[in-house]
Every structure is written in structure tokens, then in C-alpha cells.
PDB file of N, CA and C in Angstrom:
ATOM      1  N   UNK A   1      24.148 -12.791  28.442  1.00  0.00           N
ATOM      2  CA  UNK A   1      23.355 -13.967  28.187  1.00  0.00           C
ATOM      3  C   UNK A   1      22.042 -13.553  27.522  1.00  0.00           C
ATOM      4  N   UNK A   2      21.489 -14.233  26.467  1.00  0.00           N
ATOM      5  CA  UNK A   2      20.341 -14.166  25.464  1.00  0.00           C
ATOM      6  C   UNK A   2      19.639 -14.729  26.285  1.00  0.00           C
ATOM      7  N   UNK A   3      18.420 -14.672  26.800  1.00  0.00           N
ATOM      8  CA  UNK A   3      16.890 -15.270  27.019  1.00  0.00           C
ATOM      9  C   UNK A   3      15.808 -15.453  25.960  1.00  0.00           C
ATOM     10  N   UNK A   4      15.068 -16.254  26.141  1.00  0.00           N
ATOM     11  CA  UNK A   4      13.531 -16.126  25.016  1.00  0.00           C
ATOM     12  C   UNK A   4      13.493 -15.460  24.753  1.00  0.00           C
ATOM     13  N   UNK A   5      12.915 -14.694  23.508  1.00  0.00           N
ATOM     14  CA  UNK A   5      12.738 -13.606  23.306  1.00  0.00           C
ATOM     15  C   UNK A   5      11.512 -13.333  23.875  1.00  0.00           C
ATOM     16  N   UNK A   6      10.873 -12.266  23.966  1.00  0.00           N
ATOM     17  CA  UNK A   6       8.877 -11.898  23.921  1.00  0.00           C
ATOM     18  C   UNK A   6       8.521 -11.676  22.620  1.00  0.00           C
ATOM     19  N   UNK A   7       7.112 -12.234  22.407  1.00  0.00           N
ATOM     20  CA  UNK A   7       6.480 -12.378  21.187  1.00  0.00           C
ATOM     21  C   UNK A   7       6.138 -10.987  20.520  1.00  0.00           C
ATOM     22  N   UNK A   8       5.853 -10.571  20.300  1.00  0.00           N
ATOM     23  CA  UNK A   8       5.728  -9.155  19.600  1.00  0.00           C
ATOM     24  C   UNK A   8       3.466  -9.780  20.257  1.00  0.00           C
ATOM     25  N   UNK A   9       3.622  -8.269  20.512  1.00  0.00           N
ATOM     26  CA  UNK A   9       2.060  -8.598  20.567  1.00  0.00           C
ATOM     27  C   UNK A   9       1.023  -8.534  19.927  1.00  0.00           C
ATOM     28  N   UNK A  10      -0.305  -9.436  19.560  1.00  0.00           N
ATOM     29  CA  UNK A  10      -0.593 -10.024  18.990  1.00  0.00           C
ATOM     30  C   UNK A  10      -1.770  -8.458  18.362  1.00  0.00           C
ATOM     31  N   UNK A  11      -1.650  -8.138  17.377  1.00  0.00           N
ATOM     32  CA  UNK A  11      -3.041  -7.161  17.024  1.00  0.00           C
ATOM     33  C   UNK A  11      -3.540  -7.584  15.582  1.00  0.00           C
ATOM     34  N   UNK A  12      -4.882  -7.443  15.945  1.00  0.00           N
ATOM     35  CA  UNK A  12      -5.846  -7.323  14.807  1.00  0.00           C
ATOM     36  C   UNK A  12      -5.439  -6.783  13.525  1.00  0.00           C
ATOM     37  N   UNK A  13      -6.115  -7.395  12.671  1.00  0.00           N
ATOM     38  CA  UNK A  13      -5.870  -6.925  11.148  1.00  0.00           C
ATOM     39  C   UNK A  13      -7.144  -5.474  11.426  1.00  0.00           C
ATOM     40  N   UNK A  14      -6.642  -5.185  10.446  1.00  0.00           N
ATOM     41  CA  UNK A  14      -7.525  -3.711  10.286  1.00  0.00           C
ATOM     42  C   UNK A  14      -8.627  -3.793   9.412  1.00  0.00           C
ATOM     43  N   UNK A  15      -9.555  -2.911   9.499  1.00  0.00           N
ATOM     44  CA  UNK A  15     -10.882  -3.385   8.834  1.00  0.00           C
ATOM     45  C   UNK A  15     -10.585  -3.168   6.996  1.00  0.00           C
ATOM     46  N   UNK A  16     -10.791  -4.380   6.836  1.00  0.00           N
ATOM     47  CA  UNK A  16     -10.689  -4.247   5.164  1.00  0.00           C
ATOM     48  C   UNK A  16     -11.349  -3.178   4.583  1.00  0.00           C
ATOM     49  N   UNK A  17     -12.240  -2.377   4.378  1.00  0.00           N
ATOM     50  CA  UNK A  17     -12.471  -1.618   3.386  1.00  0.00           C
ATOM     51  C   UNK A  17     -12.016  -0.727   3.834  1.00  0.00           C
ATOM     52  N   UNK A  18     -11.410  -0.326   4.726  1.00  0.00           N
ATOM     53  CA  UNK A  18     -10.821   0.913   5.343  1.00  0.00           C
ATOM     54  C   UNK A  18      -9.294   1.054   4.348  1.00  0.00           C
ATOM     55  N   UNK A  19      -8.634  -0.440   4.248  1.00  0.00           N
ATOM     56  CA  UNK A  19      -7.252  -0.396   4.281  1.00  0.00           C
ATOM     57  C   UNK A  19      -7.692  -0.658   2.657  1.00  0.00           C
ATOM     58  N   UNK A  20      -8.914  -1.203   1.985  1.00  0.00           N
ATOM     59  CA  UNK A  20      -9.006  -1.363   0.247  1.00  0.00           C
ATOM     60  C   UNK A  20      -8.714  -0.024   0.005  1.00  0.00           C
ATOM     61  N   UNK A  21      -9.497   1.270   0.445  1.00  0.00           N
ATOM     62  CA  UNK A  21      -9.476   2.512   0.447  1.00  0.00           C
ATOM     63  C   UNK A  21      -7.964   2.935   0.127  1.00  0.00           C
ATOM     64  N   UNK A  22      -7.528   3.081   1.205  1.00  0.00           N
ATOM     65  CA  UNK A  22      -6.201   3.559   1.475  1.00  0.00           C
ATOM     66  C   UNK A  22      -5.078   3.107   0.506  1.00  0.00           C
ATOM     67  N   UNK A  23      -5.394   2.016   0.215  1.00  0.00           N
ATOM     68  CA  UNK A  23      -4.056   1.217  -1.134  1.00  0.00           C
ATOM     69  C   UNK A  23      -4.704   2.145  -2.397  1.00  0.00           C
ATOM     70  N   UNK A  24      -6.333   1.811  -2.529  1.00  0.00           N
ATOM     71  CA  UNK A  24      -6.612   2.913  -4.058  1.00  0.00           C
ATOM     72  C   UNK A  24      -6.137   4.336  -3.882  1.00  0.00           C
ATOM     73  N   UNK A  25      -6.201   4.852  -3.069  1.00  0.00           N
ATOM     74  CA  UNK A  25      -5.627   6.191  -3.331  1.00  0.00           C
ATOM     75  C   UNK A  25      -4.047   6.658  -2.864  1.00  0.00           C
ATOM     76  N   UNK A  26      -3.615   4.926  -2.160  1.00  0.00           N
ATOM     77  CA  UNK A  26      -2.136   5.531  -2.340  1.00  0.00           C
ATOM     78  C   UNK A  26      -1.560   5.198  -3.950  1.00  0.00           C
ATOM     79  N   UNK A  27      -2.337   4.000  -4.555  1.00  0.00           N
ATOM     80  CA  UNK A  27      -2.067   3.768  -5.746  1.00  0.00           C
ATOM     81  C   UNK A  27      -2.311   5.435  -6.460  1.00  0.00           C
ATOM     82  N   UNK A  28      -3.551   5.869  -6.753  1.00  0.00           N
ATOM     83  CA  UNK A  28      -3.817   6.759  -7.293  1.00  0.00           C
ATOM     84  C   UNK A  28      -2.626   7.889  -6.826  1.00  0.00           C
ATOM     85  N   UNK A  29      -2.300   7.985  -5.878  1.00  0.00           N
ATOM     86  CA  UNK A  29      -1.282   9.215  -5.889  1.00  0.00           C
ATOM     87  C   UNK A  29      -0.450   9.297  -6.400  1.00  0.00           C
ATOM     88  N   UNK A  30       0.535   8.083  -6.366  1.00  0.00           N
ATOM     89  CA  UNK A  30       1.294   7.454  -6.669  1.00  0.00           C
ATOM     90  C   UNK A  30       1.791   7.295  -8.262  1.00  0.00           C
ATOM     91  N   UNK A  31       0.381   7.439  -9.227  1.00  0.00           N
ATOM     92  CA  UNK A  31       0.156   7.584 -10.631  1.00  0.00           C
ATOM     93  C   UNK A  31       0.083   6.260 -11.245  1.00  0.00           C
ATOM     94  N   UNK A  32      -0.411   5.224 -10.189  1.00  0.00           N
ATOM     95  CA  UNK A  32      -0.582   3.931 -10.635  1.00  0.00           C
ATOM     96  C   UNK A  32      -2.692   3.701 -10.753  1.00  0.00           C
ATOM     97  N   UNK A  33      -2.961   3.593 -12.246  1.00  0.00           N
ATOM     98  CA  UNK A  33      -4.513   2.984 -12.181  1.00  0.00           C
ATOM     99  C   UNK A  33      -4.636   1.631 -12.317  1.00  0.00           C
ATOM    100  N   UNK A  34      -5.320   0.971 -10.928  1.00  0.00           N
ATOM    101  CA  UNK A  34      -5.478   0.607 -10.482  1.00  0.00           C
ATOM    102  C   UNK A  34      -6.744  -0.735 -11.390  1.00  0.00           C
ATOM    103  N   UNK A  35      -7.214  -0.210 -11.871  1.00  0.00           N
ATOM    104  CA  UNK A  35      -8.086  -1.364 -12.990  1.00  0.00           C
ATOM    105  C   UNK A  35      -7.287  -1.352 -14.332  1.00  0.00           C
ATOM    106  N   UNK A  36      -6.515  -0.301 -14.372  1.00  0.00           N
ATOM    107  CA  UNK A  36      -5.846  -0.504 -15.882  1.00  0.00           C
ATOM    108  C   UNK A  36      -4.563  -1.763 -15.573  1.00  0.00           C
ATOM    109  N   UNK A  37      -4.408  -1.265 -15.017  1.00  0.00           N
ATOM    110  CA  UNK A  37      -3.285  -2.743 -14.238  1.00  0.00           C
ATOM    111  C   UNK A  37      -3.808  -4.048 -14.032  1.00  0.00           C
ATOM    112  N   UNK A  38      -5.158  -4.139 -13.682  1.00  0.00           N
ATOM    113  CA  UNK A  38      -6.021  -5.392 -13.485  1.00  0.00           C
ATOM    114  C   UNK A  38      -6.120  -5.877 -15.065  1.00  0.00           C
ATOM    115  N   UNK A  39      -6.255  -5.126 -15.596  1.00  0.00           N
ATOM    116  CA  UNK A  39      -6.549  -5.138 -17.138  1.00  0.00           C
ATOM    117  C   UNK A  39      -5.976  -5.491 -18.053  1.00  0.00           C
ATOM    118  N   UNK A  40      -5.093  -5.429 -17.756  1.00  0.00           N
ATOM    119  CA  UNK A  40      -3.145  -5.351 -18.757  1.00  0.00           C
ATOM    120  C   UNK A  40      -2.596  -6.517 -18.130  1.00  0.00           C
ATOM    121  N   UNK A  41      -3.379  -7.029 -16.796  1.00  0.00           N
ATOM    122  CA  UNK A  41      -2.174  -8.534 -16.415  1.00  0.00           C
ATOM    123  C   UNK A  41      -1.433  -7.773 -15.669  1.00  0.00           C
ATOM    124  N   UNK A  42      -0.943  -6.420 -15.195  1.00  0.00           N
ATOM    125  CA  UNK A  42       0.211  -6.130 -14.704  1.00  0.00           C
ATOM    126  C   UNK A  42      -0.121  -6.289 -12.915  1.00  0.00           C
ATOM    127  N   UNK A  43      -1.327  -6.077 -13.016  1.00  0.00           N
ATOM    128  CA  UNK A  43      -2.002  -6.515 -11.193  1.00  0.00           C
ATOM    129  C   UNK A  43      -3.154  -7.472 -10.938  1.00  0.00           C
ATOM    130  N   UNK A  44      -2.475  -8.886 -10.805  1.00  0.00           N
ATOM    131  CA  UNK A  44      -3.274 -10.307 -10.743  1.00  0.00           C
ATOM    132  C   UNK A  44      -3.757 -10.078  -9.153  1.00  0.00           C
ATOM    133  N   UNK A  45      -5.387 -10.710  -9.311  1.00  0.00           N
ATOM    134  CA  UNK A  45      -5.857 -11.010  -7.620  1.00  0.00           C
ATOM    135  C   UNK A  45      -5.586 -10.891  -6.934  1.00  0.00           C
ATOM    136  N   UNK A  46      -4.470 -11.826  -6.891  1.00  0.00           N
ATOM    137  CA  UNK A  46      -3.780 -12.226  -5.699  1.00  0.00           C
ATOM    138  C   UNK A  46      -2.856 -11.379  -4.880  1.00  0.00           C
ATOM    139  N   UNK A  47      -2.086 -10.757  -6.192  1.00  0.00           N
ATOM    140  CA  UNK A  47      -1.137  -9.710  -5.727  1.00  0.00           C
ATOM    141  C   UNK A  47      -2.327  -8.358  -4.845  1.00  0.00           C
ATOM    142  N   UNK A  48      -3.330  -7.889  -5.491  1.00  0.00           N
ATOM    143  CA  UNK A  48      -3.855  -7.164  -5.169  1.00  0.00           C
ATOM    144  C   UNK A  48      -4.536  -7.474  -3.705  1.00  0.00           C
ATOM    145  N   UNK A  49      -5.362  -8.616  -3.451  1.00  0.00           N
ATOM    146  CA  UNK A  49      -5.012  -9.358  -2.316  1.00  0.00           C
ATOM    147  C   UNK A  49      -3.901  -9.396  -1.364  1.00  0.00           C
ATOM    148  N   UNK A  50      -2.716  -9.256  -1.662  1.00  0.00           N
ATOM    149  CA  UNK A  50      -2.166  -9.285  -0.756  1.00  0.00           C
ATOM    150  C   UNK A  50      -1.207  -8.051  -0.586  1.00  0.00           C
ATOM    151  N   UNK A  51      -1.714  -6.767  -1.340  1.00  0.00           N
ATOM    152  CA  UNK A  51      -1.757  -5.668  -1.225  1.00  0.00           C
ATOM    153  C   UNK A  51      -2.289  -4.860  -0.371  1.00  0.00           C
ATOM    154  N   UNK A  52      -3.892  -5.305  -0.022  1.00  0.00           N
ATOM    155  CA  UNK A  52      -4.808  -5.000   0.793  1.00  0.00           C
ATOM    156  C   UNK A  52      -4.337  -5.730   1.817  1.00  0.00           C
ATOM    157  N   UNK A  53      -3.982  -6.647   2.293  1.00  0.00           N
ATOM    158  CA  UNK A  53      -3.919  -7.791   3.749  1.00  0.00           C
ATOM    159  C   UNK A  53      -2.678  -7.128   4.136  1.00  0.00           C
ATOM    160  N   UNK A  54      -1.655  -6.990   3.550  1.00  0.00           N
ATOM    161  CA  UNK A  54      -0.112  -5.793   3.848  1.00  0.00           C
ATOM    162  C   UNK A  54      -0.755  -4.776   4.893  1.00  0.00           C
ATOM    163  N   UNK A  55      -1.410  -3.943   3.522  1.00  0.00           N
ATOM    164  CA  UNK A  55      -1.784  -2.438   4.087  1.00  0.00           C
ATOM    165  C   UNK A  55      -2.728  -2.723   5.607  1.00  0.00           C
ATOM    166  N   UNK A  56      -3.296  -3.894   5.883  1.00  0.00           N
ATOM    167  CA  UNK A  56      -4.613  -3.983   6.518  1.00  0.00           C
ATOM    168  C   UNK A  56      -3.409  -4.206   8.541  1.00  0.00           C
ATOM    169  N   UNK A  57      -2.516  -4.851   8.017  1.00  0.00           N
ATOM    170  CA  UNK A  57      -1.384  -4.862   8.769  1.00  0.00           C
ATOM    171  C   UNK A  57      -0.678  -4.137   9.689  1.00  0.00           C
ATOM    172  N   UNK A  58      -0.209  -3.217   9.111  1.00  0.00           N
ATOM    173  CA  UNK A  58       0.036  -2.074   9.041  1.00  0.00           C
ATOM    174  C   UNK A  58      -0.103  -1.269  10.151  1.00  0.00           C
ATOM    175  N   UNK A  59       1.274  -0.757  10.906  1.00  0.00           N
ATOM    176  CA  UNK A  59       0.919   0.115  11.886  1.00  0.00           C
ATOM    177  C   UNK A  59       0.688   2.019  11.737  1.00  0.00           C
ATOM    178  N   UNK A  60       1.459   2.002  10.090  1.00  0.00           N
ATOM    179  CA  UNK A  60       1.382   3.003   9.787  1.00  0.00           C
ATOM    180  C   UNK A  60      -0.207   3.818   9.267  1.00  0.00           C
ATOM    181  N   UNK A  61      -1.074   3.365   9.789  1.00  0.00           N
ATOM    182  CA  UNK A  61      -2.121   3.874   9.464  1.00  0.00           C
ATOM    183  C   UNK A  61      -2.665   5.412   9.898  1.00  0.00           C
ATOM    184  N   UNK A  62      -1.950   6.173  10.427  1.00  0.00           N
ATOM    185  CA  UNK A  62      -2.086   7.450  10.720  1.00  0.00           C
ATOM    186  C   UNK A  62      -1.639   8.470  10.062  1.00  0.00           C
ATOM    187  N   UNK A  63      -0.332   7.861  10.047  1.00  0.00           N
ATOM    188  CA  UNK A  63       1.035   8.530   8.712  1.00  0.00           C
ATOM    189  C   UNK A  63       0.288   8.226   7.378  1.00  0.00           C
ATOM    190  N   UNK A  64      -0.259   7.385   7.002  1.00  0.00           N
ATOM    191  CA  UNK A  64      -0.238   7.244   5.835  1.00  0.00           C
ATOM    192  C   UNK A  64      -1.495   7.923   4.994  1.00  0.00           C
ATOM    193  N   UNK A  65      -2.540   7.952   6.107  1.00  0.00           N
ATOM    194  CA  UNK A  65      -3.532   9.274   5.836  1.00  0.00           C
ATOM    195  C   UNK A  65      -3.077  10.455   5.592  1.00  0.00           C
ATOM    196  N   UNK A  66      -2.322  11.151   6.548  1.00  0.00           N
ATOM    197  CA  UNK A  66      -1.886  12.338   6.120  1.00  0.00           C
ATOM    198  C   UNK A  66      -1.030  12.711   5.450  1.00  0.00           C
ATOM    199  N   UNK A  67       0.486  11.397   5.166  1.00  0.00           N
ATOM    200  CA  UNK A  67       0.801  11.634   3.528  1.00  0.00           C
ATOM    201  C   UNK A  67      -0.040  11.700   2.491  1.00  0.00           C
ATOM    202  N   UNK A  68      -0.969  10.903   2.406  1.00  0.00           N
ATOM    203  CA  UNK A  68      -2.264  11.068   1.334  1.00  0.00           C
ATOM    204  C   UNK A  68      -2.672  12.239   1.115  1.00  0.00           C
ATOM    205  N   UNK A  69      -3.103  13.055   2.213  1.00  0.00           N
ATOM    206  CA  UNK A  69      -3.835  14.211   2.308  1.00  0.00           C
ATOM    207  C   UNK A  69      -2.812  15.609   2.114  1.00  0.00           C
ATOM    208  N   UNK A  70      -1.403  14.681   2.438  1.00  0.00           N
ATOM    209  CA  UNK A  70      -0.490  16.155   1.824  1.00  0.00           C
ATOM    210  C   UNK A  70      -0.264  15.900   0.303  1.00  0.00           C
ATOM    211  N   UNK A  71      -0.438  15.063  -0.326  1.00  0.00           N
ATOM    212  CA  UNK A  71       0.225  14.491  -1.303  1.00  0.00           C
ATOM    213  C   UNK A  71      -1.013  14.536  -2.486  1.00  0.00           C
ATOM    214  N   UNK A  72      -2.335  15.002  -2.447  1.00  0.00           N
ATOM    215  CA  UNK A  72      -3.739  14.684  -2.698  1.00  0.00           C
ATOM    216  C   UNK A  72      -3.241  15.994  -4.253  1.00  0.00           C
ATOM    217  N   UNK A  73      -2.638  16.886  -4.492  1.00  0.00           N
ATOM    218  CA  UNK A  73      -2.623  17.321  -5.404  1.00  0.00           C
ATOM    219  C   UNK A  73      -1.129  16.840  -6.015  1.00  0.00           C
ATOM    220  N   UNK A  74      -0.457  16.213  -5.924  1.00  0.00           N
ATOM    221  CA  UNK A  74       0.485  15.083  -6.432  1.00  0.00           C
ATOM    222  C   UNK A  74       0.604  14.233  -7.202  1.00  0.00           C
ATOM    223  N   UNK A  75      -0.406  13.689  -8.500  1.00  0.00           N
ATOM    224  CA  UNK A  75      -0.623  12.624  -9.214  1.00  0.00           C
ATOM    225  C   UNK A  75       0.439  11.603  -9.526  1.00  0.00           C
ATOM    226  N   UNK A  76       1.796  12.445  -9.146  1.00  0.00           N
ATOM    227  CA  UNK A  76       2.743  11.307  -9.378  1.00  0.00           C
ATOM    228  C   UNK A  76       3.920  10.876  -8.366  1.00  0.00           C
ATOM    229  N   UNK A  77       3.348  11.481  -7.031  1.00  0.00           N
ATOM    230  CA  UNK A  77       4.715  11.132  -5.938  1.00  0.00           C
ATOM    231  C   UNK A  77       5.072  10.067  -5.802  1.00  0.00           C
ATOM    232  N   UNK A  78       6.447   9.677  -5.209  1.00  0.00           N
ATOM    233  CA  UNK A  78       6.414   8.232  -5.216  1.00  0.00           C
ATOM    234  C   UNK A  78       6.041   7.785  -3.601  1.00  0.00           C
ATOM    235  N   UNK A  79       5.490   6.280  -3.664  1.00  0.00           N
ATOM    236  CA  UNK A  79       4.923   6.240  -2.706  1.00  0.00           C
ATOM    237  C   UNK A  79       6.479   6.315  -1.791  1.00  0.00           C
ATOM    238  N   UNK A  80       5.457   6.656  -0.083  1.00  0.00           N
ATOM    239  CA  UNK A  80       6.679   6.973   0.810  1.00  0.00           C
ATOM    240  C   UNK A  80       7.323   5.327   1.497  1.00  0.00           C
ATOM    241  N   UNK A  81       8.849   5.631   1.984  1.00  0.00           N
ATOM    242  CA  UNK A  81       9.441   4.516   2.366  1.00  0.00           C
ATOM    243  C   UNK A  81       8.399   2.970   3.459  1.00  0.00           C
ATOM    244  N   UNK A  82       7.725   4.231   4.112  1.00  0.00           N
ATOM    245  CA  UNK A  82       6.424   3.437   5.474  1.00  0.00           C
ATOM    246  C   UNK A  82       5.722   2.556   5.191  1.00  0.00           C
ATOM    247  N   UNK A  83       5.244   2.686   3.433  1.00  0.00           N
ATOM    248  CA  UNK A  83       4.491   1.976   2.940  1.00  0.00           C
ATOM    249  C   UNK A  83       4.767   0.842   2.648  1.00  0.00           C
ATOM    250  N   UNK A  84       3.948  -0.385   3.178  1.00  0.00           N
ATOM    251  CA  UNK A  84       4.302  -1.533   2.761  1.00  0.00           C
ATOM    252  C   UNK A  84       4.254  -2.125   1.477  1.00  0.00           C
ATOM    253  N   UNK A  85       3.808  -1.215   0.925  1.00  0.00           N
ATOM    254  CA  UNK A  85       3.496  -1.492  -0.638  1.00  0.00           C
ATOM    255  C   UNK A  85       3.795  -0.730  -1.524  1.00  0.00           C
ATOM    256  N   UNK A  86       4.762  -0.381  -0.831  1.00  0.00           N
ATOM    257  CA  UNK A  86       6.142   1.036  -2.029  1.00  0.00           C
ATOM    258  C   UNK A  86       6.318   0.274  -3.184  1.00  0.00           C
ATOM    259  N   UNK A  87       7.078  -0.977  -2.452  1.00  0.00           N
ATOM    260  CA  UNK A  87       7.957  -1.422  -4.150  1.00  0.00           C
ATOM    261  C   UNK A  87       6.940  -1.559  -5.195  1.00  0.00           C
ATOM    262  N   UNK A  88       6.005  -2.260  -4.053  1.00  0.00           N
ATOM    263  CA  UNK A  88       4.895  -2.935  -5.594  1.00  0.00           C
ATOM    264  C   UNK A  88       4.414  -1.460  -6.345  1.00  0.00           C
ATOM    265  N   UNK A  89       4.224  -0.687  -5.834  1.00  0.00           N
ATOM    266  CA  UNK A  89       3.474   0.705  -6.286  1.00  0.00           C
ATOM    267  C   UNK A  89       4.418   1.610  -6.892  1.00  0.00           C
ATOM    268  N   UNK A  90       5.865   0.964  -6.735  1.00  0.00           N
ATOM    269  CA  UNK A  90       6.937   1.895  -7.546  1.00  0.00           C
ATOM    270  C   UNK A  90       6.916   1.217  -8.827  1.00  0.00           C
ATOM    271  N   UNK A  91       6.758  -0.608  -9.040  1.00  0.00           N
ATOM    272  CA  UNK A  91       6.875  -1.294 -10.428  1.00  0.00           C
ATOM    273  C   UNK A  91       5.672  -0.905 -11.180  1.00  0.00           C
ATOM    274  N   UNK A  92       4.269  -1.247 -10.400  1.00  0.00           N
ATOM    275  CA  UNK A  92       3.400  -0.547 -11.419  1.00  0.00           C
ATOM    276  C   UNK A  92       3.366   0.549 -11.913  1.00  0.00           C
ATOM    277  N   UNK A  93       3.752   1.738 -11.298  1.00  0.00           N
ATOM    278  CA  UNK A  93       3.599   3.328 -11.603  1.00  0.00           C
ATOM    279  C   UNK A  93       4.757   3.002 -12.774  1.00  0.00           C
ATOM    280  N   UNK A  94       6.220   2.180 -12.388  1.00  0.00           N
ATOM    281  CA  UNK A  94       6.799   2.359 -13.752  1.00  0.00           C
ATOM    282  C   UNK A  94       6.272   1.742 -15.257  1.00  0.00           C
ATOM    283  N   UNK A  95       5.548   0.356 -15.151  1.00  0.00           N
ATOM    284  CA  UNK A  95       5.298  -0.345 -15.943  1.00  0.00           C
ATOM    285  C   UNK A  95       4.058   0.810 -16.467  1.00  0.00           C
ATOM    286  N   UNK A  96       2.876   1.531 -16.280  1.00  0.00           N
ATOM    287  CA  UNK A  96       2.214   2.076 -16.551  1.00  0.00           C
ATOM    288  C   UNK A  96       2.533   3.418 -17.313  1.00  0.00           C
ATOM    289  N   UNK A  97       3.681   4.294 -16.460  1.00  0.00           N
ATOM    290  CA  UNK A  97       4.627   5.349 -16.898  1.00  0.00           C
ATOM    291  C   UNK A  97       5.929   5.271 -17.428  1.00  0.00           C
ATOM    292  N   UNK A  98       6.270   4.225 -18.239  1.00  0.00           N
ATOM    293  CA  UNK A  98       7.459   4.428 -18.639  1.00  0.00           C
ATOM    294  C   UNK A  98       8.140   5.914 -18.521  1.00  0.00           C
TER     295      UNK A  98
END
């Protein structure tokens, strides 16, 4: 027999400039620039907005520092599966790098 489920419990968003941080330099690792994309139309507000509010989410915030920090001489890894913002950071890096 199925019962209610339990709610998943309720946590805080993470401090925005912490998690703005963390998207620019997973972008940057990644080999995606980040104003050239703003620039070109290929990364609108909003998306970027809700790039940051993803990442801000996010339980992977421990992992994803120290992929950064292994990955820091890497200019073009692809971002890792954890990331909530792989796909988007796999289309820009391609649209930028054919």
C-alpha cells in the first residue's frame, strides 16, 4: 500500500553572488564567454537568470567547487553531468566553438 508521500524538505536558495560566481567560471571552464554570448543573442537575461536561480538551487555546491578547481587549467572541459546547467553550457560552448 502507497501512503502520502513526505515533502522533500524545504531549503533556502543559496546566496546569489556566490552561485553568479560559480556559473561564470563553470561557463569559463567549460570554453563558453559569457558576455560574448550576451552579445551575439546566444545568452538572453532571462536564460542567464535562470542559470544563476538553477545553480543557486543546487545541492551540488561542494562538488562543483572542486571540479572547478580540478578543471581550472582546462579551458575546454565539458561541463560535468551534476551540473544543472550542463546542457545549457554544452549549446553555448558549441554555438561559440563550432
Amino acid at each position: 500500500m502507497i501512503g502520502p508521500q513526505k515533502a522533500p524538505a524545504w531549503r533556502p536558495l543559496g546566496r546569489p553572488g556566490v552561485h553568479y560566481w560559480l556559473v561564470q567560471r563553470m561557463a569559463k571552464t567549460c570554453g563558453v564567454d559569457t558576455a560574448q554570448a550576451a552579445q551575439s543573442g546566444a545568452l538572453d537575461p532571462e536564460t542567464w537568470v535562470e542559470m544563476v536561480t538553477g545553480c543557486r538551487s543546487c545541492t551540488w555546491v561542494d562538488g562543483c567547487d572542486r571540479w572547478l578547481k580540478a578543471h581550472v587549467d582546462d579551458p575546454t572541459a565539458a561541463p560535468p553531468a551534476e551540473c544543472r546547467n550542463a546542457d545549457g553550457l554544452r549549446r553555448l560552448a558549441e554555438r561559440q566553438n563550432p
